[in-house]
N, C-alpha and C. Protein backbone atom coordinates (compact mmCIF):
# COMPACT_ATOMS: atom_id res chain seq x y z
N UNK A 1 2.00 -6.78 7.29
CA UNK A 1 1.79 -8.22 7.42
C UNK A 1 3.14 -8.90 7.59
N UNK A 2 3.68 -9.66 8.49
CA UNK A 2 4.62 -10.32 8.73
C UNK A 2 4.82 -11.67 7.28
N UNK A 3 6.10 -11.79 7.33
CA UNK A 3 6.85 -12.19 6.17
C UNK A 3 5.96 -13.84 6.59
N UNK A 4 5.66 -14.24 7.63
CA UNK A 4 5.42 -15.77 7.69
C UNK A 4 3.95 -15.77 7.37
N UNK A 5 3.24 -15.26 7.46
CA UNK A 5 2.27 -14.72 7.07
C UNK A 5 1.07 -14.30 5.77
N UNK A 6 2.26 -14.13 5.11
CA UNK A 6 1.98 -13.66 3.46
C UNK A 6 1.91 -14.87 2.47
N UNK A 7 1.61 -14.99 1.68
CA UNK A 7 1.31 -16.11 0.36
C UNK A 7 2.81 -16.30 0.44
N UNK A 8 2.64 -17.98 -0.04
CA UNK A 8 3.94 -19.10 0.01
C UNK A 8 3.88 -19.21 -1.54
N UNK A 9 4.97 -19.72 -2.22
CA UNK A 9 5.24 -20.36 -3.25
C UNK A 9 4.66 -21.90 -3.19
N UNK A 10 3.80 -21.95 -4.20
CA UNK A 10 2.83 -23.27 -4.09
C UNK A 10 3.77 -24.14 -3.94
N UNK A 11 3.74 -25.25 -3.39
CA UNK A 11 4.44 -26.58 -3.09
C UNK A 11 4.91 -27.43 -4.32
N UNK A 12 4.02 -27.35 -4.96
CA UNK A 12 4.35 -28.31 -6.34
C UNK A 12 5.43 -27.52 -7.21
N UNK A 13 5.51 -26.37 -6.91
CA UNK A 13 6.46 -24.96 -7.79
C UNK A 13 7.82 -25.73 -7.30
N UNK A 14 7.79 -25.78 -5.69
CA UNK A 14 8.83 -26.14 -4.86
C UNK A 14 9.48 -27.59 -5.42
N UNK A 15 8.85 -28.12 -5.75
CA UNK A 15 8.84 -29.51 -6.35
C UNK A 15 9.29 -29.50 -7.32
N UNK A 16 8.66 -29.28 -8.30
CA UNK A 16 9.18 -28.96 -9.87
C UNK A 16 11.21 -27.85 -9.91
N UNK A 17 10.81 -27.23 -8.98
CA UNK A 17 12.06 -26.81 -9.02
C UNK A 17 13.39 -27.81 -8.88
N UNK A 18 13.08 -28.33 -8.08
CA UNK A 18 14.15 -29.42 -7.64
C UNK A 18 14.42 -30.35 -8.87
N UNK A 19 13.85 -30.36 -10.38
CA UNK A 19 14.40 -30.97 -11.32
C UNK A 19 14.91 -29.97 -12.42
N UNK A 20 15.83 -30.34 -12.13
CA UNK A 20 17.46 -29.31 -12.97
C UNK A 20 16.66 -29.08 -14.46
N UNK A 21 15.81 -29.84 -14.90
CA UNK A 21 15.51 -30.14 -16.47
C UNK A 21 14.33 -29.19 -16.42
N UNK A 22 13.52 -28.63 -15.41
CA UNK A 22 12.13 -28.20 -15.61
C UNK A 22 12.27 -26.66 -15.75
N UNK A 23 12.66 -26.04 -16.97
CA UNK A 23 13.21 -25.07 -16.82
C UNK A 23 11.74 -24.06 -16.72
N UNK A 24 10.62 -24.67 -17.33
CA UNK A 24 9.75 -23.57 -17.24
C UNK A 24 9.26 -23.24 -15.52
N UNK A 25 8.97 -24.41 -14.53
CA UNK A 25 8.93 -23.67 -13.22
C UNK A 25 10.43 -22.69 -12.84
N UNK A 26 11.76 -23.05 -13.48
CA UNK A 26 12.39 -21.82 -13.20
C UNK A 26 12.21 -20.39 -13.42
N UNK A 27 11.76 -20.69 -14.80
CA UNK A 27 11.14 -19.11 -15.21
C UNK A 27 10.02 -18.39 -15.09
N UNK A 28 8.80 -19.27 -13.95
CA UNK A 28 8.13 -19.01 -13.33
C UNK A 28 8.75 -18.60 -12.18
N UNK A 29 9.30 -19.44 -11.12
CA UNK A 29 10.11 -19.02 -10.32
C UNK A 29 10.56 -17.36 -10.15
N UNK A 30 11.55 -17.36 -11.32
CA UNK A 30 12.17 -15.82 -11.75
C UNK A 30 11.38 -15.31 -12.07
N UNK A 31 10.21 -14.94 -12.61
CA UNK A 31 9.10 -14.03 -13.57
C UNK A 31 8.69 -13.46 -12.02
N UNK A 32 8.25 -14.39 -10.79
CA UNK A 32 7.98 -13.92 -9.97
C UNK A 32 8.42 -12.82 -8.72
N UNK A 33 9.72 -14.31 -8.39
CA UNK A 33 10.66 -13.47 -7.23
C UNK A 33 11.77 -12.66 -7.95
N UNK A 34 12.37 -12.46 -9.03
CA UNK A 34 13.47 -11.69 -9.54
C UNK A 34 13.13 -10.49 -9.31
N UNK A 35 12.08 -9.88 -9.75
CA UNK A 35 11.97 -8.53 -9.54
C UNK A 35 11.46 -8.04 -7.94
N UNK A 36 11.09 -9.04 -7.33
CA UNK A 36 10.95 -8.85 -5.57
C UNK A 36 12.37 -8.51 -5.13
N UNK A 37 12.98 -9.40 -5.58
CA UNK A 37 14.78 -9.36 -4.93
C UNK A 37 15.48 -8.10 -5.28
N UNK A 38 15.23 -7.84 -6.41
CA UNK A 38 15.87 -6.78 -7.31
C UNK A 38 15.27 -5.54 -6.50
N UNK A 39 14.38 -5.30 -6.08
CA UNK A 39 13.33 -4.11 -5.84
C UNK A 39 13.19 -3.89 -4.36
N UNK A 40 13.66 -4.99 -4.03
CA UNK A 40 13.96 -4.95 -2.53
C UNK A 40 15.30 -4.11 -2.00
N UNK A 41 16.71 -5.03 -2.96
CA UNK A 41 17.89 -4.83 -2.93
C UNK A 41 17.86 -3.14 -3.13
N UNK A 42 17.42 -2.74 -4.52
CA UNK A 42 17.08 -1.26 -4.70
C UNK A 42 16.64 -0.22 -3.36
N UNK A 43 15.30 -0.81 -3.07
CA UNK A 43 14.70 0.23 -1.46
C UNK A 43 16.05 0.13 -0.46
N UNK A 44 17.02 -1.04 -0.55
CA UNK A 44 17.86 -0.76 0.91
C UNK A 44 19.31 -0.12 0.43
N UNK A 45 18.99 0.28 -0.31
CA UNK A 45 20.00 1.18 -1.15
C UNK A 45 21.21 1.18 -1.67
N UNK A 46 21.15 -0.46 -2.52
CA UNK A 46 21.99 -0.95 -4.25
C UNK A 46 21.37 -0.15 -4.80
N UNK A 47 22.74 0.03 -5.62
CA UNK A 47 22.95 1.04 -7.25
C UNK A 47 21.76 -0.44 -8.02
N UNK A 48 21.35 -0.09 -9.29
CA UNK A 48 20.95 -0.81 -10.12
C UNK A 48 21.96 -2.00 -10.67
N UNK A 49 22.93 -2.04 -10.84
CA UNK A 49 24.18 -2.74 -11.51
C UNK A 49 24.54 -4.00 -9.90
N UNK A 50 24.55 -2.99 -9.08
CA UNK A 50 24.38 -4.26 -7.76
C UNK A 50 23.55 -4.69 -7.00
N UNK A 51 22.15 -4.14 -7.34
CA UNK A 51 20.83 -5.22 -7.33
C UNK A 51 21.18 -6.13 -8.38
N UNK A 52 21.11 -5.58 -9.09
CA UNK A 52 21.06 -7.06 -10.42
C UNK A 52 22.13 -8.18 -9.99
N UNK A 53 23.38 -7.45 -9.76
CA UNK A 53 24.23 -9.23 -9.24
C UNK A 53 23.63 -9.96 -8.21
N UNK A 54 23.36 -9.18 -7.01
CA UNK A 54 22.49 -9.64 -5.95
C UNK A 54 21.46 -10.75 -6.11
N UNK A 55 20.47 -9.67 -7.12
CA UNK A 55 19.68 -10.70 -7.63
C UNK A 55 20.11 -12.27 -7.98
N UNK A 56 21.02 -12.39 -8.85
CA UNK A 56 21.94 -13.58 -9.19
C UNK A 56 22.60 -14.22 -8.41
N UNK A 57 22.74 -14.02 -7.11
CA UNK A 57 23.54 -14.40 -6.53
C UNK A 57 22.57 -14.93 -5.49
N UNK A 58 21.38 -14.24 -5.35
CA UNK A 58 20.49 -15.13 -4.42
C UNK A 58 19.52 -16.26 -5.11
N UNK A 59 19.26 -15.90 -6.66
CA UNK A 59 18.92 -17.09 -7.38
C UNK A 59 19.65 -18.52 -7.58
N UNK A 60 21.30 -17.70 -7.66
CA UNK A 60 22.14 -19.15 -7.67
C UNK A 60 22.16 -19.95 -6.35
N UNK A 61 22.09 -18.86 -4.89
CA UNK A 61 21.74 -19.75 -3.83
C UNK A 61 20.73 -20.58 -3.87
N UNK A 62 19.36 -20.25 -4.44
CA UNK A 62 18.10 -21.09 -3.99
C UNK A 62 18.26 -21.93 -5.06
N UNK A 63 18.99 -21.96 -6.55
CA UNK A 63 19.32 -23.31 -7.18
C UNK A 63 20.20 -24.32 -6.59
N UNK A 64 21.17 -23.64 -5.64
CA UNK A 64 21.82 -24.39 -5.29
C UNK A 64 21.54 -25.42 -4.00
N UNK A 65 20.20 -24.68 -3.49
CA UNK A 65 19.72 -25.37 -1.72
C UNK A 65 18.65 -25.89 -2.27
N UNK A 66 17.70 -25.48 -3.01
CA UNK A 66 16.43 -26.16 -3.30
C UNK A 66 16.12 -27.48 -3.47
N UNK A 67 17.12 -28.44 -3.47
CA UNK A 67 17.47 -29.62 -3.56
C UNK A 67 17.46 -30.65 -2.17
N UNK A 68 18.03 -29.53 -1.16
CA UNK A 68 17.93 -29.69 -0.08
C UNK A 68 16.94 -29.45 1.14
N UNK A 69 16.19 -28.51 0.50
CA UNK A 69 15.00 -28.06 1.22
C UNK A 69 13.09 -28.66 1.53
N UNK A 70 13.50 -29.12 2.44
CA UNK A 70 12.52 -29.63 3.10
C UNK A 70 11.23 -28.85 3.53
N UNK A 71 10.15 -28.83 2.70
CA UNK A 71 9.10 -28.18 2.37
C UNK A 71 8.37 -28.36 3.95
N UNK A 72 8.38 -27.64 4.69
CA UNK A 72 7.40 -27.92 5.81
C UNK A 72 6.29 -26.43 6.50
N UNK A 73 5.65 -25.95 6.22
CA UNK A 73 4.36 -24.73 6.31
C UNK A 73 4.57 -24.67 7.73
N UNK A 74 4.78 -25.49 8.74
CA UNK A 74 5.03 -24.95 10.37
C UNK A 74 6.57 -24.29 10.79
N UNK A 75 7.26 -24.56 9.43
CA UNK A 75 8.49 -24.12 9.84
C UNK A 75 8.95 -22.59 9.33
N UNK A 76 7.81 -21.89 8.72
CA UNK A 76 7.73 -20.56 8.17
C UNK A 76 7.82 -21.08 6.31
N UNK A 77 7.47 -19.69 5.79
CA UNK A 77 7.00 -20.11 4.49
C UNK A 77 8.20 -20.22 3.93
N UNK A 78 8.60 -20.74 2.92
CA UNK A 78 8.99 -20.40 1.63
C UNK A 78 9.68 -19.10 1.24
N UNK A 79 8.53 -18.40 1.10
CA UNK A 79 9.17 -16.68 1.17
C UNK A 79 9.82 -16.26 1.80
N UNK A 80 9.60 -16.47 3.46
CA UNK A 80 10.07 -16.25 4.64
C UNK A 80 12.01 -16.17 4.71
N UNK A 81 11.74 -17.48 3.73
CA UNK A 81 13.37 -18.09 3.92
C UNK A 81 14.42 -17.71 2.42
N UNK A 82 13.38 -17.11 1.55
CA UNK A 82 13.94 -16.40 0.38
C UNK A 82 14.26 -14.96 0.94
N UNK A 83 13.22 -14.30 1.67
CA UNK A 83 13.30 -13.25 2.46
C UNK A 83 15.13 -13.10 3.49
N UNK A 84 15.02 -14.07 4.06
CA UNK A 84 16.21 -14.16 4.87
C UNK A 84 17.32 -14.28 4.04
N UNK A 85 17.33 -15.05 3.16
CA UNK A 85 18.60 -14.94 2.34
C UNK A 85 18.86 -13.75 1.67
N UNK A 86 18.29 -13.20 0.98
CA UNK A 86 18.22 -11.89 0.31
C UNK A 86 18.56 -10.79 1.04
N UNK A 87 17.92 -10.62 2.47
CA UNK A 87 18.16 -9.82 3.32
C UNK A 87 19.60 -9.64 4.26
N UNK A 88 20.52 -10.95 4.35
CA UNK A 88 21.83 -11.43 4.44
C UNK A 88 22.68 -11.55 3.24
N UNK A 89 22.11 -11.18 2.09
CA UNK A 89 23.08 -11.20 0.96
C UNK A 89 23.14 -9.67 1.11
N UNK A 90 22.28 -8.80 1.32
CA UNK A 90 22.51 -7.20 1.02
C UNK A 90 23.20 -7.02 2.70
N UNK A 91 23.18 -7.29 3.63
CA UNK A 91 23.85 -7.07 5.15
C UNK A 91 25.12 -7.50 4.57
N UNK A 92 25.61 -8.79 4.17
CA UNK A 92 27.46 -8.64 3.75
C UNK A 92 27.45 -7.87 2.73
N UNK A 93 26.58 -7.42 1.40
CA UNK A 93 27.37 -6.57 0.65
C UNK A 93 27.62 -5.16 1.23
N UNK A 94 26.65 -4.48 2.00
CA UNK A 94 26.67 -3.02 2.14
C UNK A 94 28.04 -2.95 3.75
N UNK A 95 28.05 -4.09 4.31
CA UNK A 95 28.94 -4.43 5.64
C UNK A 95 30.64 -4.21 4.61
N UNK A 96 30.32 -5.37 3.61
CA UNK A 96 31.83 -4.97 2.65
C UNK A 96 32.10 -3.90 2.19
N UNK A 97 30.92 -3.90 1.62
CA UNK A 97 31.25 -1.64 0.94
C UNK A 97 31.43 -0.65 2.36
N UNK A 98 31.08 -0.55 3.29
CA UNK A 98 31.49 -0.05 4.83
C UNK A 98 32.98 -0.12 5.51
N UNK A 99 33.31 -1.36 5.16
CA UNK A 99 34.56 -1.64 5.55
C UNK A 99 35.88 -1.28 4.70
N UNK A 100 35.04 -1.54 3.18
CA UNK A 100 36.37 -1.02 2.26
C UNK A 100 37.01 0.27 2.36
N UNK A 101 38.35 0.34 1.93
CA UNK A 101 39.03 1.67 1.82
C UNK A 101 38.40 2.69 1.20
N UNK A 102 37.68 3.88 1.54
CA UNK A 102 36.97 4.61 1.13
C UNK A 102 37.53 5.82 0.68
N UNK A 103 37.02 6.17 -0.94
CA UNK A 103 37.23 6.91 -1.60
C UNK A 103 36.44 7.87 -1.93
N UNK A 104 36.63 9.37 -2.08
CA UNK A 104 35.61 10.39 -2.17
C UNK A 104 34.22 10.13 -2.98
N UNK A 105 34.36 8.99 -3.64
CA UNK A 105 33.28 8.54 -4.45
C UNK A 105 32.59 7.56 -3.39
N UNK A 106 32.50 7.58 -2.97
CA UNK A 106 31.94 6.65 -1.17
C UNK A 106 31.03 7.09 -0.79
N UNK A 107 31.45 8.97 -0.50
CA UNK A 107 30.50 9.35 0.52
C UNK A 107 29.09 9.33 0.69
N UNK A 108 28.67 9.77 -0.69
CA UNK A 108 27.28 8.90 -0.51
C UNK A 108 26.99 7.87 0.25
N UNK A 109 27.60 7.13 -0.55
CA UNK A 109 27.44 5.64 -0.06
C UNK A 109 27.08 5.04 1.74
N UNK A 110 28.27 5.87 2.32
CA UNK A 110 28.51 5.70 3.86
C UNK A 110 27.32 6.80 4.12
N UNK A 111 26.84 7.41 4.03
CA UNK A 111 25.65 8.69 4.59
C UNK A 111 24.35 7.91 4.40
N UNK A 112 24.27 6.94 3.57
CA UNK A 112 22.88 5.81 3.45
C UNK A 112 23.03 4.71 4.40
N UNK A 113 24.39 4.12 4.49
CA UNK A 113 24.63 3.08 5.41
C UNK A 113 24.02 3.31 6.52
N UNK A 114 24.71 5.03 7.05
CA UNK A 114 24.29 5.63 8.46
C UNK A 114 23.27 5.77 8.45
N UNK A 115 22.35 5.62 7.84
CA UNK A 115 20.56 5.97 7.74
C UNK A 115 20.10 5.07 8.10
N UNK A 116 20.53 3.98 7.34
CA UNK A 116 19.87 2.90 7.65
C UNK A 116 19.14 2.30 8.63
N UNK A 117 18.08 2.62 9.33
CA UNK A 117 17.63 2.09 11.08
C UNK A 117 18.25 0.70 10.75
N UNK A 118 19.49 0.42 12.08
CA UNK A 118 19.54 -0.78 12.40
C UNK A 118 18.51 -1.66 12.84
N UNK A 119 17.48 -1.74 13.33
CA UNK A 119 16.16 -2.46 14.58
C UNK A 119 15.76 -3.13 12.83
N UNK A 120 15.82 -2.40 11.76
CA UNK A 120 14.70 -2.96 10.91
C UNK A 120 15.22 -3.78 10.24
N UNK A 121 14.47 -5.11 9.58
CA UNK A 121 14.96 -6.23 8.90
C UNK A 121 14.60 -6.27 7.17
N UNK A 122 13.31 -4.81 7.35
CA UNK A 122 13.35 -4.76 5.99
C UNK A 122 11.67 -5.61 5.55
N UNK A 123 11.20 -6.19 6.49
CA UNK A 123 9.83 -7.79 6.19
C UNK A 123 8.99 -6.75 5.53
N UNK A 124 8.74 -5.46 6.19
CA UNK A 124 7.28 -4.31 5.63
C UNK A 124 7.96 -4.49 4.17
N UNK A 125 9.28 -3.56 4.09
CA UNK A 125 9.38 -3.85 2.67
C UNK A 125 9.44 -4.65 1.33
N UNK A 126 10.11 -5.65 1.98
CA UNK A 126 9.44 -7.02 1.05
C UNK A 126 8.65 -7.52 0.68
N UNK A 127 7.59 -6.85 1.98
CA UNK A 127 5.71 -7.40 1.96
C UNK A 127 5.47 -6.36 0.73
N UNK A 128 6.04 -5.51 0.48
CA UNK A 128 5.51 -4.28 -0.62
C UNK A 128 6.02 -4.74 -1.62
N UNK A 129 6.99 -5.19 -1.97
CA UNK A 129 7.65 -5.25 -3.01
C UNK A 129 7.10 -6.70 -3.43
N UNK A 130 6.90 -7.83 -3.02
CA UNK A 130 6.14 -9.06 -3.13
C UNK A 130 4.52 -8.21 -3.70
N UNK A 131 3.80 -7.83 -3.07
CA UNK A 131 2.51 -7.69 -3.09
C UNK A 131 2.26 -6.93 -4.62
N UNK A 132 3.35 -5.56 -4.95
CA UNK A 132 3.45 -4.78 -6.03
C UNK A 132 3.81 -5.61 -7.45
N UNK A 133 4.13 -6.76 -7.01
CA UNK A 133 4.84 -7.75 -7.98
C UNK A 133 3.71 -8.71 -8.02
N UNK A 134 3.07 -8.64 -7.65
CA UNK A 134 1.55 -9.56 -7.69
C UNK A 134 0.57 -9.45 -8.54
N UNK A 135 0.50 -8.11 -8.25
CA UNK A 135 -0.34 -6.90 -8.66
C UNK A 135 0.07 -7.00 -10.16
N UNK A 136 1.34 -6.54 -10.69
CA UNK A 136 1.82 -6.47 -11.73
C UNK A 136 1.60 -7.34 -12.88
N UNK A 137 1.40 -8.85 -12.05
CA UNK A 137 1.66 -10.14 -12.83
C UNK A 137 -0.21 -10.24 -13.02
N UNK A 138 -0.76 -10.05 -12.33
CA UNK A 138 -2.31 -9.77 -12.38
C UNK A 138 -2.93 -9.56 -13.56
N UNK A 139 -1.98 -7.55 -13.47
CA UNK A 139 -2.72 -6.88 -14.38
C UNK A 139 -2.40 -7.55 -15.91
N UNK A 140 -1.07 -7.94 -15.90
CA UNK A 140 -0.64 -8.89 -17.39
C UNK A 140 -1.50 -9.62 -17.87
N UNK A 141 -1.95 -10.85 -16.83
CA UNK A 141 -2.62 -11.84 -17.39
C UNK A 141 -4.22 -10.98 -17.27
N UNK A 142 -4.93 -10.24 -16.86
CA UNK A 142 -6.36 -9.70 -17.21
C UNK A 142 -6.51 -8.99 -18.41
N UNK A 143 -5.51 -7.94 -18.76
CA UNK A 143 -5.73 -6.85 -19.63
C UNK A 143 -6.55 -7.05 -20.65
N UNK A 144 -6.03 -8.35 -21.28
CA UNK A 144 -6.57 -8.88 -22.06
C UNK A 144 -7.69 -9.24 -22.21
N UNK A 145 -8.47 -9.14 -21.31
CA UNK A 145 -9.73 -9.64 -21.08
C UNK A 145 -11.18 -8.45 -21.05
N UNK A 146 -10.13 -7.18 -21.14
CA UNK A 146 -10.91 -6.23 -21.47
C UNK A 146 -10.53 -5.01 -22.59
N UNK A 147 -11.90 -4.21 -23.19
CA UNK A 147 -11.59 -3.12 -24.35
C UNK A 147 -10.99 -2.81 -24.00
N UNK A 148 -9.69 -1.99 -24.95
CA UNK A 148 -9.45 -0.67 -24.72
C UNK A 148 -9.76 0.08 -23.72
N UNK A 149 -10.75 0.58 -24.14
CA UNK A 149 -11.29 1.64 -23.14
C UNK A 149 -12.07 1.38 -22.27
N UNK A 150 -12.10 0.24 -21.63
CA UNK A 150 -12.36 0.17 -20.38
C UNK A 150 -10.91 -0.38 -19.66
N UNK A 151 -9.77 -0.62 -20.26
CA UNK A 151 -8.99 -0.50 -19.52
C UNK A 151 -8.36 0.70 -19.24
N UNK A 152 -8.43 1.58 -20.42
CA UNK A 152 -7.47 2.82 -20.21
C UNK A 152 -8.60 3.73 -19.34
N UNK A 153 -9.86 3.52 -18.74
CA UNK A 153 -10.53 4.08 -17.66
C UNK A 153 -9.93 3.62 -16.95
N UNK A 154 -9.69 2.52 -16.41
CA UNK A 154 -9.44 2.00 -15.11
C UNK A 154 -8.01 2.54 -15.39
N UNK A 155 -7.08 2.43 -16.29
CA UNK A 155 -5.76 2.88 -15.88
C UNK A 155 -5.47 4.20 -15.25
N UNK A 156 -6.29 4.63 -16.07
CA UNK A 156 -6.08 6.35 -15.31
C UNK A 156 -7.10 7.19 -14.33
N UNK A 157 -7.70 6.27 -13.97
CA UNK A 157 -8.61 6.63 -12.66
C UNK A 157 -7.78 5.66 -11.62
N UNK A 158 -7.63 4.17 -11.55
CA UNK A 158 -7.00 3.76 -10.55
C UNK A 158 -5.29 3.75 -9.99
N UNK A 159 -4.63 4.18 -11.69
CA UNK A 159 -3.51 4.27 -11.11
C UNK A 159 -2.54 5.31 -11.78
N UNK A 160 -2.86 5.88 -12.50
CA UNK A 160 -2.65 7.37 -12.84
C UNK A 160 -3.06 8.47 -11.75
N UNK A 161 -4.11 8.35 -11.25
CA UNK A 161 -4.84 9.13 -10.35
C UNK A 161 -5.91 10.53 -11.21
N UNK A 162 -6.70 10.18 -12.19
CA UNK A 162 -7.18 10.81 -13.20
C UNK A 162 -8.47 10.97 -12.40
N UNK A 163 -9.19 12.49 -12.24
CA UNK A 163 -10.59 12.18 -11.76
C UNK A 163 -11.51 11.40 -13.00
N UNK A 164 -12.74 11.21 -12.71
CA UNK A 164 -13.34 10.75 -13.80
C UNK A 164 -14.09 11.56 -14.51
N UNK A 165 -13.93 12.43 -14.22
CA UNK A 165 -14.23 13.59 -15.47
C UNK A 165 -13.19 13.89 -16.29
N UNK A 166 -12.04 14.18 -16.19
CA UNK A 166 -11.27 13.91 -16.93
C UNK A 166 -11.11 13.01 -17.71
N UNK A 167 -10.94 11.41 -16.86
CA UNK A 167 -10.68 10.47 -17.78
C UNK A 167 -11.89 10.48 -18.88
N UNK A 168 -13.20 11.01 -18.44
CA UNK A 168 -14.79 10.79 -19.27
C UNK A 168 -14.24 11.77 -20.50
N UNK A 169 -13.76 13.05 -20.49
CA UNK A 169 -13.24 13.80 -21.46
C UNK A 169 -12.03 13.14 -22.66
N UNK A 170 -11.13 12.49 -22.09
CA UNK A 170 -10.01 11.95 -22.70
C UNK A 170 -10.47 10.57 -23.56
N UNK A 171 -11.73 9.84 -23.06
CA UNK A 171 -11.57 8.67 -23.67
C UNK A 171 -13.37 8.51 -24.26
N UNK A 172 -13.75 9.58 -24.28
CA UNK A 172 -15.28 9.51 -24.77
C UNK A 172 -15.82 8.59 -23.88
N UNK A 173 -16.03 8.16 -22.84
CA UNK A 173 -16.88 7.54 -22.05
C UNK A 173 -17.86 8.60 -21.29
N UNK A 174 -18.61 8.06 -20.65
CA UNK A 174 -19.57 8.87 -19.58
C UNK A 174 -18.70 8.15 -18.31
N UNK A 175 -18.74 9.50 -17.40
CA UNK A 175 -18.14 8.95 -15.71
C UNK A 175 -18.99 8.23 -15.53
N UNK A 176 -20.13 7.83 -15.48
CA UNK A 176 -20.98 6.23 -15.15
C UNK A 176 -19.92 5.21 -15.62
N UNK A 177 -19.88 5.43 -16.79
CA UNK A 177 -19.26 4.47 -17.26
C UNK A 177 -18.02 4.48 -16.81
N UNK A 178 -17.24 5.29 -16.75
CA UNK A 178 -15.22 5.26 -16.40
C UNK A 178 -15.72 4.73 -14.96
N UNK A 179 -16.82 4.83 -13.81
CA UNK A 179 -16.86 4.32 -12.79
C UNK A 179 -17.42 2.58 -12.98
N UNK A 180 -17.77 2.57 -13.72
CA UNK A 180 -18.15 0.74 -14.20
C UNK A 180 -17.20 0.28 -14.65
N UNK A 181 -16.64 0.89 -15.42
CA UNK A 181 -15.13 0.08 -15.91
C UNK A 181 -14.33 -0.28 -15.04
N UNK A 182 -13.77 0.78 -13.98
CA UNK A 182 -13.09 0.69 -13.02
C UNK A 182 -13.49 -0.55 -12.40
N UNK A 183 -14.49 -0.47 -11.92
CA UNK A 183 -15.10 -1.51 -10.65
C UNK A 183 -15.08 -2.65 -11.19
N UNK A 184 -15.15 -2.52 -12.92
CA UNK A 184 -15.09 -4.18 -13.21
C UNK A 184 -13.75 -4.59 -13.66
N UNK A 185 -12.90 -3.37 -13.85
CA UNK A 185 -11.13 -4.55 -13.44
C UNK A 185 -10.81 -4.62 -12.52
N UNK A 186 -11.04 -3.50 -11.80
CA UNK A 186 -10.64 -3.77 -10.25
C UNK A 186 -10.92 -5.25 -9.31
N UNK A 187 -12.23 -5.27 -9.74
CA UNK A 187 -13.02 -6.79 -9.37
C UNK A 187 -12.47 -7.94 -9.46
N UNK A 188 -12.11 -8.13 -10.79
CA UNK A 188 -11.08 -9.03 -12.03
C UNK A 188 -9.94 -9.00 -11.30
N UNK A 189 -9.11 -7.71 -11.34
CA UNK A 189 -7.70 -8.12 -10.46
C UNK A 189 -7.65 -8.80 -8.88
N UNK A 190 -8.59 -8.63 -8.70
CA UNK A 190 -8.85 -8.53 -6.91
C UNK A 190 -8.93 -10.45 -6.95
N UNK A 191 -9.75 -10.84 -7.92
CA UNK A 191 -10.15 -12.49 -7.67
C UNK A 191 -8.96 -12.81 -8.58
N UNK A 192 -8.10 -12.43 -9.46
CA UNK A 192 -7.13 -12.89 -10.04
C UNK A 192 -5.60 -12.95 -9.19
N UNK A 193 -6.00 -12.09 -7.89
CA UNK A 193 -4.86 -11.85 -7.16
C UNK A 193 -4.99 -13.53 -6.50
N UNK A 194 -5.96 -13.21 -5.87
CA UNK A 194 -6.95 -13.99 -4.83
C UNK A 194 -6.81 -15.64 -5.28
N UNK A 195 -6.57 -15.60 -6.68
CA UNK A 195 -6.55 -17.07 -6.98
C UNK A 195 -4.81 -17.44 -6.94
N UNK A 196 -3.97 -16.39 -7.63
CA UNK A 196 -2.57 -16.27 -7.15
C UNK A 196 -2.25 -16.91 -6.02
N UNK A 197 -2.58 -16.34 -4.87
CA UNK A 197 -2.27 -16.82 -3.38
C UNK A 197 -2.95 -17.68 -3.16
N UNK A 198 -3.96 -18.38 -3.40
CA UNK A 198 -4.86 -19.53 -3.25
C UNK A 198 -4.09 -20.53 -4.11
N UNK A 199 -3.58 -20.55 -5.06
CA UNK A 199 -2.48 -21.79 -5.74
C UNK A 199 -1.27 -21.91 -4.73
N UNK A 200 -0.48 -20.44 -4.30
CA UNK A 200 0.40 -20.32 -3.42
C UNK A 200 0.54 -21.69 -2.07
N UNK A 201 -0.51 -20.85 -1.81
CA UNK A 201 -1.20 -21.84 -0.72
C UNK A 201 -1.28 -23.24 -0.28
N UNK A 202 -1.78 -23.65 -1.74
CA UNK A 202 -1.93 -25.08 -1.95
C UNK A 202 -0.31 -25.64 -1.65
């Protein structure tokens, strides 16, 4: 799915940001995109220690422009343009680490650079790393909403990869049942995603 394409940061988020004092849409803000940036920076191949500045360094950009930014949905999303920055903060860092005086502790380093397909901008991966971070924030706010053991069916049939005989052995359920459980968080996450990007939207 193309980056213009995908769920926007709701408008009013956009709004609320722009007052220096509203710290909880910041930490909505961050709860969301920090670990997109971070996880992105990671797939194009930052150490952990320089995703994380990255990260910071593209948060301090969008504190620092968000002020300036003119909310308009025909001009590409939101994401689109968090996307671009992020994606130009890791092009000068890995361009600087390329250029520096290179030391046997490098070589790695330069053998990933060279991998790198130039043609690609990276949008598939962000669409993954956005979408996995969706997902994540989903399952947080549902869990709660179900037993035990109908979540730890669904955990290890949908994302453990547990058949359901197994999981029926491990958690005293009947596979009828580890297959009802499933279908009914799965369900739950699916309209909890669904309402995610439908606020987005707005």
């Amino acid at each position: 799915m193309p980056v213009d394409d995908s769920p926007l940061t709701r408008a009013s988020l956009l709004v609320q940001l722009r007052d220096g004092t509203n710290h909880g849409a910041w930490q909505e803000f961050m709860r969301l995109y920090g670990p997109v940036v971070y996880g992105f920076a990671r797939k194009r191949g930052l150490q952990d220690a320089d995703a994380a500045d990255l990260m910071q360094d593209v948060m301090r950009s969008v504190s620092t422009a968000i002020g300036r930014l003119e909310y308009d949905r025909s001009q590409g999303t939101f994401r689109g343009w968090l996307f671009t920055i992020t994606r130009n903060r890791i092009f000068n860092f890995l361009t600087a680490r390329r250029n520096r005086p290179q030391g046997s502790g490098d070589t790695s380093m330069n053998q990933l650079l060279d991998a790198q397909p130039a043609s690609s901008d990276g949008a598939d991966v962000w669409e993954v790393e956005y979408q996995r971070r969706l997902a994540a924030l989903a399952m947080e706010r549902v869990k709660k909403e179900f037993q035990q053991n109908t979540w730890q069916a669904f955990w290890l049939t949908a994302v453990e990869g547990v058949s359901a005989a197994d999981a029926s052995s491990r958690i005293g359920m009947s596979t009828g049942a580890i297959y009802v459980a499933k279908s009914r968080v799965l369900a739950r996450l699916k309209e909890e995603v669904e309402s995610m990007q439908r606020q987005e939207e707005a």
